[in-house]
PDB file of N, CA and C in Angstrom:
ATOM      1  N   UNK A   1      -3.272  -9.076 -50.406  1.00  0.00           N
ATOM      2  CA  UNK A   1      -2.247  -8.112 -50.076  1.00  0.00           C
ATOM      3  C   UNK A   1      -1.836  -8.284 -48.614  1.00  0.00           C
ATOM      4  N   UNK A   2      -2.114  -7.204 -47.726  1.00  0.00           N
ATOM      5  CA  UNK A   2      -1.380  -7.153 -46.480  1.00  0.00           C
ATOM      6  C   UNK A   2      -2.719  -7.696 -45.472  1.00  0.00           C
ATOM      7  N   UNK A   3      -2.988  -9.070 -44.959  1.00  0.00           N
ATOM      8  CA  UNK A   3      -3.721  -9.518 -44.443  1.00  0.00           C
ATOM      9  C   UNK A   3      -3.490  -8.945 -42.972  1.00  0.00           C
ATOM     10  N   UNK A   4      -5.359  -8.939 -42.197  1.00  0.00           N
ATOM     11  CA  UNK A   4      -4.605  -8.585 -40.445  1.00  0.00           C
ATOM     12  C   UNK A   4      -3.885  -7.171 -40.167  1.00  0.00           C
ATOM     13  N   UNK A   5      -3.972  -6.178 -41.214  1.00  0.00           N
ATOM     14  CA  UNK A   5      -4.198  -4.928 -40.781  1.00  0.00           C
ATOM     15  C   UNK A   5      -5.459  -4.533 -40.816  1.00  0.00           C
ATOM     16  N   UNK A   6      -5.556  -3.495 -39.710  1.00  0.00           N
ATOM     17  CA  UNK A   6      -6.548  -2.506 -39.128  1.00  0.00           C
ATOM     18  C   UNK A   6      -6.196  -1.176 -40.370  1.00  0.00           C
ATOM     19  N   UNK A   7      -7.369  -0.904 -40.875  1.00  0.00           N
ATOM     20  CA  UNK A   7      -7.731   0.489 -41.956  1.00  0.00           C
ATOM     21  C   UNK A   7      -8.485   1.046 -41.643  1.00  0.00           C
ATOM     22  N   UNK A   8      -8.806   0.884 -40.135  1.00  0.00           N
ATOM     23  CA  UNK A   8     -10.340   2.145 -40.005  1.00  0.00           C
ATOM     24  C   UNK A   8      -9.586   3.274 -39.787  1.00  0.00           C
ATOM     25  N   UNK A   9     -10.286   4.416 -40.323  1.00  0.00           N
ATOM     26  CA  UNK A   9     -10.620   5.397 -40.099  1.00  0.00           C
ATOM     27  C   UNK A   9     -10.161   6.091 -38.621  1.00  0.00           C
ATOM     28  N   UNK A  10      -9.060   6.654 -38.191  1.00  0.00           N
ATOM     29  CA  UNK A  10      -9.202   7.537 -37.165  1.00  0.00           C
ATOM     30  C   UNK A  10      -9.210   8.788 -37.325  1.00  0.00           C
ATOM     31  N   UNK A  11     -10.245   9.287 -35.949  1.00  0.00           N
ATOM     32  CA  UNK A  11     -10.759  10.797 -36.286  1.00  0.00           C
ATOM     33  C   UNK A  11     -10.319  11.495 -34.845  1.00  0.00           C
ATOM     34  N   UNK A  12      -9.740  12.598 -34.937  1.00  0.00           N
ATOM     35  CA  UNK A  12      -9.476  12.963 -33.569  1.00  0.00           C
ATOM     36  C   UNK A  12     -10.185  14.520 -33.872  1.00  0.00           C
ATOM     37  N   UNK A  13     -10.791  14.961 -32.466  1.00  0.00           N
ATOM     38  CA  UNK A  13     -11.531  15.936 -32.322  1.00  0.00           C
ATOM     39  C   UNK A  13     -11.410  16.641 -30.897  1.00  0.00           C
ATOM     40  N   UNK A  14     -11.663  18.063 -31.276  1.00  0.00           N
ATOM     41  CA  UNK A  14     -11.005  18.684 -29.797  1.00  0.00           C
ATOM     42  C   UNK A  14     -12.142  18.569 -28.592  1.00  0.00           C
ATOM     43  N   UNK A  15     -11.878  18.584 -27.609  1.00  0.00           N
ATOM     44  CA  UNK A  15     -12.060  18.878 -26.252  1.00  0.00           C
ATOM     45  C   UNK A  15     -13.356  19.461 -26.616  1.00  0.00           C
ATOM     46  N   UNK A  16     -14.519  19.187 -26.024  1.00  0.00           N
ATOM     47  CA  UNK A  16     -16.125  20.198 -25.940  1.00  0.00           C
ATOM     48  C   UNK A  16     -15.347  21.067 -24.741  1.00  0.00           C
ATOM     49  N   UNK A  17     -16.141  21.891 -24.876  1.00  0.00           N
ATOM     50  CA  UNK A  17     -15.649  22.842 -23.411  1.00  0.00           C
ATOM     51  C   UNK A  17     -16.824  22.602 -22.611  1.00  0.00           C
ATOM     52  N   UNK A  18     -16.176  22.694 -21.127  1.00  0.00           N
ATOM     53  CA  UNK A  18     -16.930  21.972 -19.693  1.00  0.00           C
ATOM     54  C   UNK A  18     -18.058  23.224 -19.330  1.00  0.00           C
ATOM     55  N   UNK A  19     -19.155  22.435 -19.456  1.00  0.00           N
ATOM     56  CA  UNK A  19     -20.652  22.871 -19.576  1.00  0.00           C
ATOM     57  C   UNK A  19     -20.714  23.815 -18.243  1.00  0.00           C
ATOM     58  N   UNK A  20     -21.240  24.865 -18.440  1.00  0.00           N
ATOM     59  CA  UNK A  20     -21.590  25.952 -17.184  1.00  0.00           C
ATOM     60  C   UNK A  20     -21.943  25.232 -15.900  1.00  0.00           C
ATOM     61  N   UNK A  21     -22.943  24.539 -16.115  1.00  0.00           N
ATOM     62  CA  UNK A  21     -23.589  23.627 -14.882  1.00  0.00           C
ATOM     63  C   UNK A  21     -22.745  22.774 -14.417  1.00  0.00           C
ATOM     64  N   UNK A  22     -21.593  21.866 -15.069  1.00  0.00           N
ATOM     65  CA  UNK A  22     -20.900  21.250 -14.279  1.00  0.00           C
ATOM     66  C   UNK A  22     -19.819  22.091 -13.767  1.00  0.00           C
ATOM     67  N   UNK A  23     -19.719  22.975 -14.397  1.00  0.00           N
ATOM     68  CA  UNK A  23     -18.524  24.125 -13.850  1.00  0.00           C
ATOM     69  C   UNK A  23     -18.901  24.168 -12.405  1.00  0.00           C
ATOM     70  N   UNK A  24     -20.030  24.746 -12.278  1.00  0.00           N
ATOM     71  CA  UNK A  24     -20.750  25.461 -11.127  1.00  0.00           C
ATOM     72  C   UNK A  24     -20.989  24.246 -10.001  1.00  0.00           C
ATOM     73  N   UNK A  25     -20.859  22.549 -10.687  1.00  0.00           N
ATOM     74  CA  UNK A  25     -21.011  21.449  -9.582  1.00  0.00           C
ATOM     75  C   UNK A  25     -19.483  21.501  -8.837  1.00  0.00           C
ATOM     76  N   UNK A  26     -18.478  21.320  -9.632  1.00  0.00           N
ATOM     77  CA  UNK A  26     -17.475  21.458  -9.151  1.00  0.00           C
ATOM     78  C   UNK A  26     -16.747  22.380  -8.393  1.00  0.00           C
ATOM     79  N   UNK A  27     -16.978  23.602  -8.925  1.00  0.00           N
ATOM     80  CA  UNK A  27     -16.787  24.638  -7.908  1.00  0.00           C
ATOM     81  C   UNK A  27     -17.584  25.029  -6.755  1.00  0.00           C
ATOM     82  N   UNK A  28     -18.469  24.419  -6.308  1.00  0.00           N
ATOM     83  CA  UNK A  28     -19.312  24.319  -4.860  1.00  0.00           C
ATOM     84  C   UNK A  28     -19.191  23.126  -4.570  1.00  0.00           C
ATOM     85  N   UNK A  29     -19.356  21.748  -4.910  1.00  0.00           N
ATOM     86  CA  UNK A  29     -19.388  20.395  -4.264  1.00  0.00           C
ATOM     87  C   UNK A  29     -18.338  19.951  -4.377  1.00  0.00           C
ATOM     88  N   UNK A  30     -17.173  20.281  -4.553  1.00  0.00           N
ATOM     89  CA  UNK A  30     -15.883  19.294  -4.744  1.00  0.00           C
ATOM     90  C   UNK A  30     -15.296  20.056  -3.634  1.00  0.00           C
ATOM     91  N   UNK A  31     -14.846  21.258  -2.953  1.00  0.00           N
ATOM     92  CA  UNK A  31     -14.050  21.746  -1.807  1.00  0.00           C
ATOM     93  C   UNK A  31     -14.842  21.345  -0.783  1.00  0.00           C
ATOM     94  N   UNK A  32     -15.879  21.183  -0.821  1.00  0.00           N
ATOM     95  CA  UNK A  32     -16.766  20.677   0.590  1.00  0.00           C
ATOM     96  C   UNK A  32     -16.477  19.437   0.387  1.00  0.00           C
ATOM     97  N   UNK A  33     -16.622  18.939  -0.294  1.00  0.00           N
ATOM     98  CA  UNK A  33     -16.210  17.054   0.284  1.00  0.00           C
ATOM     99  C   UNK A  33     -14.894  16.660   0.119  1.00  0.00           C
ATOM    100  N   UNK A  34     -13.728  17.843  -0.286  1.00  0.00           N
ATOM    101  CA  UNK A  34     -12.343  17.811  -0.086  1.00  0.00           C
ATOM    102  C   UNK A  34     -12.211  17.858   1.649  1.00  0.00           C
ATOM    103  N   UNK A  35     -13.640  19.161   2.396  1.00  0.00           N
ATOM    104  CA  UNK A  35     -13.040  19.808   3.645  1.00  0.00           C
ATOM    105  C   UNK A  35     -13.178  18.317   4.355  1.00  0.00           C
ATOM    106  N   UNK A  36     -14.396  17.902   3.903  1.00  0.00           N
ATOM    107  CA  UNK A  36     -15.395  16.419   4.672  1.00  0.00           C
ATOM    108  C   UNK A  36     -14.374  15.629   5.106  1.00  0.00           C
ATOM    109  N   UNK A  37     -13.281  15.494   4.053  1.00  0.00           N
ATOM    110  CA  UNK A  37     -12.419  14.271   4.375  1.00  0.00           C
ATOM    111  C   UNK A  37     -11.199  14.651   4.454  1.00  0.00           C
ATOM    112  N   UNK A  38     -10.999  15.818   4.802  1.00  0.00           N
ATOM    113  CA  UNK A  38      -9.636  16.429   5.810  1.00  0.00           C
ATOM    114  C   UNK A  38      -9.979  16.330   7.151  1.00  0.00           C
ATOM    115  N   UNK A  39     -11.706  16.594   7.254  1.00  0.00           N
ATOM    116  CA  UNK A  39     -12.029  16.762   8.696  1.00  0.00           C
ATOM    117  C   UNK A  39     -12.524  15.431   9.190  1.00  0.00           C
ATOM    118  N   UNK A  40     -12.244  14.378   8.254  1.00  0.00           N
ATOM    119  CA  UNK A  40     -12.869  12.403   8.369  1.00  0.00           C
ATOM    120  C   UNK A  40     -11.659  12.322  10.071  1.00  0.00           C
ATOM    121  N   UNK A  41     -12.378  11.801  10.927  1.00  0.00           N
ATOM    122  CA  UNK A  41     -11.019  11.409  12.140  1.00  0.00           C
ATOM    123  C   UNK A  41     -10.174  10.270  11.276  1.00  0.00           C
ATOM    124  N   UNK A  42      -9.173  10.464  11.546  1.00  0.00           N
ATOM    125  CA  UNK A  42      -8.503  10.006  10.664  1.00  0.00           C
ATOM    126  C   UNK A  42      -8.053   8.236  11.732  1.00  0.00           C
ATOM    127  N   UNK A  43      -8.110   8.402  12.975  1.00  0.00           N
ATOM    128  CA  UNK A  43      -8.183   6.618  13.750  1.00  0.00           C
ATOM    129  C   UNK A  43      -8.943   6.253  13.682  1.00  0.00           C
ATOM    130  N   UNK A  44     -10.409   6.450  12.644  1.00  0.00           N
ATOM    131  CA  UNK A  44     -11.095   5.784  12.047  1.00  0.00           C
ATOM    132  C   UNK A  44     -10.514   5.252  10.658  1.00  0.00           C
ATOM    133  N   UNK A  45      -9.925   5.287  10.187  1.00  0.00           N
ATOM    134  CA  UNK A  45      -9.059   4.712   8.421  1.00  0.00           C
ATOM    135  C   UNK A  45      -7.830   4.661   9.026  1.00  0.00           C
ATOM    136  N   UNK A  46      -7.084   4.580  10.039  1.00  0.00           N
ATOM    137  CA  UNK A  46      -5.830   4.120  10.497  1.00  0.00           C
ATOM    138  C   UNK A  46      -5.984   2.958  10.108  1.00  0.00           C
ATOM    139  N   UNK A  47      -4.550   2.079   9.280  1.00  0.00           N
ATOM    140  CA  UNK A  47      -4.629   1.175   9.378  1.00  0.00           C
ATOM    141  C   UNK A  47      -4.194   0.043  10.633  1.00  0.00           C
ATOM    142  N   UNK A  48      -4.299  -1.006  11.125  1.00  0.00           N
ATOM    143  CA  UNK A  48      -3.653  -1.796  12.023  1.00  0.00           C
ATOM    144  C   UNK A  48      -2.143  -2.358  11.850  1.00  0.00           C
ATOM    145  N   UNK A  49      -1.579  -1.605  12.610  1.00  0.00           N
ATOM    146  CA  UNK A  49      -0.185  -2.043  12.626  1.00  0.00           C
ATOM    147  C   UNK A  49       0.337  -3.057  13.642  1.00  0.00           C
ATOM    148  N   UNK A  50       1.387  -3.270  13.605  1.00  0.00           N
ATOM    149  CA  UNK A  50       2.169  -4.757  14.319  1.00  0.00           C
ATOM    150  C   UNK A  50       2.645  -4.241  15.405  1.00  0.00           C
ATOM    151  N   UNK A  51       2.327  -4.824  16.924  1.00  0.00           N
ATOM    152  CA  UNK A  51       2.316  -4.110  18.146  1.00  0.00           C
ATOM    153  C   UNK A  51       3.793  -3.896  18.458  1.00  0.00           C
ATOM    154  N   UNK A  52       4.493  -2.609  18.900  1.00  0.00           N
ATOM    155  CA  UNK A  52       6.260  -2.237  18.931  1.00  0.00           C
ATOM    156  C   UNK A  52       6.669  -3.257  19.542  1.00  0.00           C
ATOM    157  N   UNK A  53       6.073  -3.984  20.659  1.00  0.00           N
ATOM    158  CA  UNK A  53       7.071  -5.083  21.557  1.00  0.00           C
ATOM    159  C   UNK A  53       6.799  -6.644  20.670  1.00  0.00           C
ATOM    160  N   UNK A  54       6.019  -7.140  19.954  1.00  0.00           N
ATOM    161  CA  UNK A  54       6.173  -7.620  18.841  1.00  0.00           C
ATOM    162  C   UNK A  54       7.436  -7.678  17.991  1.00  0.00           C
ATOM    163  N   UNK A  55       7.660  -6.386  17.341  1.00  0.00           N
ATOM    164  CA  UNK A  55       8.468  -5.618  16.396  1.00  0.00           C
ATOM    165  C   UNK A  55       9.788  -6.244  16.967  1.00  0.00           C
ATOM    166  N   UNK A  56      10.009  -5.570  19.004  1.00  0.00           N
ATOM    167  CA  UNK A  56      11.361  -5.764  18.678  1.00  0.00           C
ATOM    168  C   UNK A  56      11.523  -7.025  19.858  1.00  0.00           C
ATOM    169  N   UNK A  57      10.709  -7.757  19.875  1.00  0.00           N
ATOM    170  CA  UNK A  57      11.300  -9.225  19.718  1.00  0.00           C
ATOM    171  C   UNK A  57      11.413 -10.120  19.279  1.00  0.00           C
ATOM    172  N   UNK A  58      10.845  -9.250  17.301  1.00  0.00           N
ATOM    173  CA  UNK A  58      11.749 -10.189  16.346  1.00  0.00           C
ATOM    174  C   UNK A  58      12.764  -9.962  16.435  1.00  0.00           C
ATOM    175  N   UNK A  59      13.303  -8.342  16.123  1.00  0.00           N
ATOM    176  CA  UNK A  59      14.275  -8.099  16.035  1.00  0.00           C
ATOM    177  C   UNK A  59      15.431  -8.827  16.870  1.00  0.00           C
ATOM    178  N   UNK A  60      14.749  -9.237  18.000  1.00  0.00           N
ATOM    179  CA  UNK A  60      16.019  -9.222  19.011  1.00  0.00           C
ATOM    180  C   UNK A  60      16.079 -10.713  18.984  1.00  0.00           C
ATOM    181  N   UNK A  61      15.107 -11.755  18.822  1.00  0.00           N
ATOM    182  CA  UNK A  61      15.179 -12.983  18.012  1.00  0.00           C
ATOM    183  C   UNK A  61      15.978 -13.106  16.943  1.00  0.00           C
ATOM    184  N   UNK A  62      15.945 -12.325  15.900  1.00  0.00           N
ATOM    185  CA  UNK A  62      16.624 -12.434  14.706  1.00  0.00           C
ATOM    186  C   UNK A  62      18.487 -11.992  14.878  1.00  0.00           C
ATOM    187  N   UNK A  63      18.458 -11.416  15.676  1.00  0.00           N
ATOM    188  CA  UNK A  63      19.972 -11.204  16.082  1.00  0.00           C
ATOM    189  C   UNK A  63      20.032 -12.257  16.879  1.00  0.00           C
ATOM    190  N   UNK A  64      20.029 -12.712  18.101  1.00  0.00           N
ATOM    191  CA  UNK A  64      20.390 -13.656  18.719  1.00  0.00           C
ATOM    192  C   UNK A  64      20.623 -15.169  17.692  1.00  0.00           C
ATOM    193  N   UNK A  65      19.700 -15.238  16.583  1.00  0.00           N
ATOM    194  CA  UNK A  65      20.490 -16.089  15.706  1.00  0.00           C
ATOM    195  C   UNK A  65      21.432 -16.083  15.078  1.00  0.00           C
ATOM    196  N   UNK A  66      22.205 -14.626  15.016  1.00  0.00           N
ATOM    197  CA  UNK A  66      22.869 -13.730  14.542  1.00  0.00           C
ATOM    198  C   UNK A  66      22.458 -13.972  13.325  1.00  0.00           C
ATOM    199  N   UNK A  67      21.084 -13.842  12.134  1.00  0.00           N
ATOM    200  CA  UNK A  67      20.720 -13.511  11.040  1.00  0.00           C
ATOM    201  C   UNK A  67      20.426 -12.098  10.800  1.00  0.00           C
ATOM    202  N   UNK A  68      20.442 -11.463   9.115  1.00  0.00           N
ATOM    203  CA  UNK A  68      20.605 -10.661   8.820  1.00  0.00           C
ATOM    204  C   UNK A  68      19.361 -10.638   8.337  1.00  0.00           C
ATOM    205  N   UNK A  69      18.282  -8.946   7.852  1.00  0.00           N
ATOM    206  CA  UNK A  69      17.371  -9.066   7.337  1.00  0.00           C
ATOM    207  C   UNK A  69      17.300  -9.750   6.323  1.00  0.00           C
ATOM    208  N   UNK A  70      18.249 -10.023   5.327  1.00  0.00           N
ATOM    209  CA  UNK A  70      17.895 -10.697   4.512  1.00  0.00           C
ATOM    210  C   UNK A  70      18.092 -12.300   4.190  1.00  0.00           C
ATOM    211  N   UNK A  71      18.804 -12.644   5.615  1.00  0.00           N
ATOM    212  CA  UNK A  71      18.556 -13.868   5.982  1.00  0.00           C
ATOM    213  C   UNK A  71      17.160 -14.846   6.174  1.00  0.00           C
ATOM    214  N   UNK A  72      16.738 -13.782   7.045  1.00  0.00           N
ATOM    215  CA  UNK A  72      15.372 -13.931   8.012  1.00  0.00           C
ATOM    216  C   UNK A  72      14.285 -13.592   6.572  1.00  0.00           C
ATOM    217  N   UNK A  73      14.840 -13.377   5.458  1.00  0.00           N
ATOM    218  CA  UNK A  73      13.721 -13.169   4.422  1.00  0.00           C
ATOM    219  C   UNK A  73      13.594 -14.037   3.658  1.00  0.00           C
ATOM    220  N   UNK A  74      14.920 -14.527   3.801  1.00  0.00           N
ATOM    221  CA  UNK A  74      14.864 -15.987   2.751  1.00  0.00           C
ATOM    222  C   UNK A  74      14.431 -17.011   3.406  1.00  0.00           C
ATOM    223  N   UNK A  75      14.576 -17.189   5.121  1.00  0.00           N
ATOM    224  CA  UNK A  75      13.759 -18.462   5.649  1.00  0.00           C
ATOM    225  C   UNK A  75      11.903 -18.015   5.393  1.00  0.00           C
ATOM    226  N   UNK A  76      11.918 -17.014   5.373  1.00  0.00           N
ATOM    227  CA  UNK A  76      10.798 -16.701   5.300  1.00  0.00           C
ATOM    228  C   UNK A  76      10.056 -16.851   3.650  1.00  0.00           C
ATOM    229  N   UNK A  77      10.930 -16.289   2.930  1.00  0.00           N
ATOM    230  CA  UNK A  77      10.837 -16.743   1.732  1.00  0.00           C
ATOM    231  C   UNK A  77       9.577 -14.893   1.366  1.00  0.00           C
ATOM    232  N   UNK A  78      10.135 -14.048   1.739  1.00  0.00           N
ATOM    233  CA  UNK A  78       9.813 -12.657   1.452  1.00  0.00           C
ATOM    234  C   UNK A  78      10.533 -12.087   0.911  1.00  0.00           C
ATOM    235  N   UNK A  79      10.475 -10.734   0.381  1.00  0.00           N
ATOM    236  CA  UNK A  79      11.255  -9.658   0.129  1.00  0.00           C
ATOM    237  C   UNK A  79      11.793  -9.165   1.623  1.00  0.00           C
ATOM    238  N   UNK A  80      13.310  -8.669   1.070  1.00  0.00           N
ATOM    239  CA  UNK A  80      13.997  -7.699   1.715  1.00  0.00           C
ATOM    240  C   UNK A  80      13.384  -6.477   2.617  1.00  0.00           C
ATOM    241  N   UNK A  81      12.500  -5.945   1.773  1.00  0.00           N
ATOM    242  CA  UNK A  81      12.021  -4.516   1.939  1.00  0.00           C
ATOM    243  C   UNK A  81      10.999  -4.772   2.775  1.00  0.00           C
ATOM    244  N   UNK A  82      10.280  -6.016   3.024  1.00  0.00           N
ATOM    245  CA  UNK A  82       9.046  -6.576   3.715  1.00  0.00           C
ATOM    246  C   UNK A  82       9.841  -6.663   5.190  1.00  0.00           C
ATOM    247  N   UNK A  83      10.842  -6.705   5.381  1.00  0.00           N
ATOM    248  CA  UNK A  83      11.397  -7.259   7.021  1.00  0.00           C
ATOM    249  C   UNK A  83      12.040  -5.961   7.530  1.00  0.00           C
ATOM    250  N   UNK A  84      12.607  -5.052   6.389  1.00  0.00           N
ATOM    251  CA  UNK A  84      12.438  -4.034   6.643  1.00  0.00           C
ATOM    252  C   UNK A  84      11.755  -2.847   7.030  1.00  0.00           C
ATOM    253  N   UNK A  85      10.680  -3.034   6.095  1.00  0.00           N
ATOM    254  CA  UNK A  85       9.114  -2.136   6.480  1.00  0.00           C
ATOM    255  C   UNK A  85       8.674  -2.541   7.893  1.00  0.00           C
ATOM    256  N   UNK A  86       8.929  -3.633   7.640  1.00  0.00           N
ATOM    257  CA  UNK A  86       8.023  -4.515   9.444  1.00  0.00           C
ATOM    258  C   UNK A  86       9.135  -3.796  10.443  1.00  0.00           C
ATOM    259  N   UNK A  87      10.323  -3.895  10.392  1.00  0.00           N
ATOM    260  CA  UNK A  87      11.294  -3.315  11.795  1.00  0.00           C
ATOM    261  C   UNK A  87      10.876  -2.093  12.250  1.00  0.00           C
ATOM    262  N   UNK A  88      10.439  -1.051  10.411  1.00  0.00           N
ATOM    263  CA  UNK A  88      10.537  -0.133  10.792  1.00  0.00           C
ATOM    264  C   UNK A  88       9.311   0.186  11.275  1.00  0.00           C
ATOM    265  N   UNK A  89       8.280  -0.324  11.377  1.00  0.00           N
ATOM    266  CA  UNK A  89       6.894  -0.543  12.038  1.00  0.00           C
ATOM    267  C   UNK A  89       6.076   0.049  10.945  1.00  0.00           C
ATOM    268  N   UNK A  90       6.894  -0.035   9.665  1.00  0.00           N
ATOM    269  CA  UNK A  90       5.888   0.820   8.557  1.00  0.00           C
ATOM    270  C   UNK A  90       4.959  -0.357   8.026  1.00  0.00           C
ATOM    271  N   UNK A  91       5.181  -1.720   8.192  1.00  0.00           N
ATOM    272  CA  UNK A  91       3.891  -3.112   7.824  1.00  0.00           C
ATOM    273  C   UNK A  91       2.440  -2.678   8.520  1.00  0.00           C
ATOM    274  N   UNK A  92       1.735  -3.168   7.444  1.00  0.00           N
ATOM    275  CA  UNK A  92       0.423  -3.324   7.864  1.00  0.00           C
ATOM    276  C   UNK A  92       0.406  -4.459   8.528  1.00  0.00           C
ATOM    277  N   UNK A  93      -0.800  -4.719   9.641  1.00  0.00           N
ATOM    278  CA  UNK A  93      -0.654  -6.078  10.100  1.00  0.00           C
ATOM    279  C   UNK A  93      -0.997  -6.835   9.500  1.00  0.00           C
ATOM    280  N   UNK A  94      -0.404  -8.477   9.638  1.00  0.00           N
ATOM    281  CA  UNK A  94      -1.028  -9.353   8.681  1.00  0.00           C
ATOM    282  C   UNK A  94      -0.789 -10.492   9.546  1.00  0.00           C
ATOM    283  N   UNK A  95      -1.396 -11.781   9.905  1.00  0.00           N
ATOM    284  CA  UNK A  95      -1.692 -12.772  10.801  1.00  0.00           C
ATOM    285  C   UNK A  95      -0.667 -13.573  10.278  1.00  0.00           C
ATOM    286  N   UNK A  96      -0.711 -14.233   8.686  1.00  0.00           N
ATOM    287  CA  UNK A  96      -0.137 -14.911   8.193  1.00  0.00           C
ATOM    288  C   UNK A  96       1.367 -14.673   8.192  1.00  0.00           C
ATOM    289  N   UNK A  97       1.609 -13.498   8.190  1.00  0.00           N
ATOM    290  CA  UNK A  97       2.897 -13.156   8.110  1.00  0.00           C
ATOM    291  C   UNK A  97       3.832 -13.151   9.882  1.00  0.00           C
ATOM    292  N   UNK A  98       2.328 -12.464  10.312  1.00  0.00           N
ATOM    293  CA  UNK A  98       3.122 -12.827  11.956  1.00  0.00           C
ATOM    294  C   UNK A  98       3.007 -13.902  12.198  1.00  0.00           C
ATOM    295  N   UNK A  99       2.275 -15.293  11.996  1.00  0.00           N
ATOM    296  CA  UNK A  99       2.464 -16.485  12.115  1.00  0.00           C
ATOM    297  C   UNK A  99       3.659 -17.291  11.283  1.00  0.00           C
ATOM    298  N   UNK A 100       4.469 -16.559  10.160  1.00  0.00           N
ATOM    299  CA  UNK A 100       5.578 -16.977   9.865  1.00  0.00           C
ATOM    300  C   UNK A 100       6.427 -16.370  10.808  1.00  0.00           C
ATOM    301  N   UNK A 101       6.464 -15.494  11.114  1.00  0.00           N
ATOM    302  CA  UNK A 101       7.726 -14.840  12.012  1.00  0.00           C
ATOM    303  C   UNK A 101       7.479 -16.087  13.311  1.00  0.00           C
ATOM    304  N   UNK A 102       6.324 -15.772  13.839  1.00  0.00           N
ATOM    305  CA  UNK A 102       6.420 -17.081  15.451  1.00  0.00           C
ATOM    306  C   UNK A 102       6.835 -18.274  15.211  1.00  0.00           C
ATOM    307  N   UNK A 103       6.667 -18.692  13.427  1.00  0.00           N
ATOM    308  CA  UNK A 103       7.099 -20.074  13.615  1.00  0.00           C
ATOM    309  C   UNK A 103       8.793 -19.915  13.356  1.00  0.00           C
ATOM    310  N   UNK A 104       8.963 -19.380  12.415  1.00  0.00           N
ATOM    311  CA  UNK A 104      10.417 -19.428  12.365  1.00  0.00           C
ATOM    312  C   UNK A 104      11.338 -18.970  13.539  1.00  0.00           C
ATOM    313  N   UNK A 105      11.263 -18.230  14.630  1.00  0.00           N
ATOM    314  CA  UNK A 105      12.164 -16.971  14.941  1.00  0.00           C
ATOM    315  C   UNK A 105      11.663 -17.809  16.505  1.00  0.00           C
ATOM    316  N   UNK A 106      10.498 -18.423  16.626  1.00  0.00           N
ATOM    317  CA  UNK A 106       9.757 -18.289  18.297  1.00  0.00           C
ATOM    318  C   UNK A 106       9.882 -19.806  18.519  1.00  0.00           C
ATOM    319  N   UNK A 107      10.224 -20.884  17.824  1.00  0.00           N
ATOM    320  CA  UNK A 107       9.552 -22.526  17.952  1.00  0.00           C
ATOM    321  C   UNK A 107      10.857 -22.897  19.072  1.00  0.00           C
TER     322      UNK A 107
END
């Protein structure tokens, strides 16, 4: 007959209800280690960003060639939104990527 169908059996069953004791974990240990990591310093998990005078002497490289971001993305061979994020200093740092910008924009 119909080879390569699945005939098991499905069973669906409701929700157990959440056990007193874990009730009682969550409602004491979960707002304290919510407060823990509101109160974490947070320039400890900052990430490393791309230094502003960096930033704008691509920028000011990339105009003096008179290229457009999405010029400077295709020598680069990136996304649009990547040369964008970087102007706007919203990039994480990345070596490889600032070593494409020095070679293209700085040689």
């Amino acid at each position: 007959m119909m080879q390569g169908q699945d005939w098991e059996q499905v069973v669906f069953r409701k929700k157990q209800p959440i056990n007193r004791e874990v009730q009682k974990f969550i409602s004491e240990k979960i707002p304290k280690y919510i407060e823990n990591l509101n109160n974490y310093k947070s320039e400890e998990t900052a990430l490393k960003r791309f230094d502003t005078q960096f930033i704008k002497d691509v920028i000011n490289a990339r105009i003096q060639k008179k290229w457009t971001q999405k010029d400077l993305s295709m020598h680069m061979n990136v996304s649009v939104s990547r040369i964008n994020n970087f102007e706007q200093h919203k990039e994480v740092y990345d070596a490889q990527f600032k070593n494409k910008l020095n070679n293209i924009l700085f040689r």
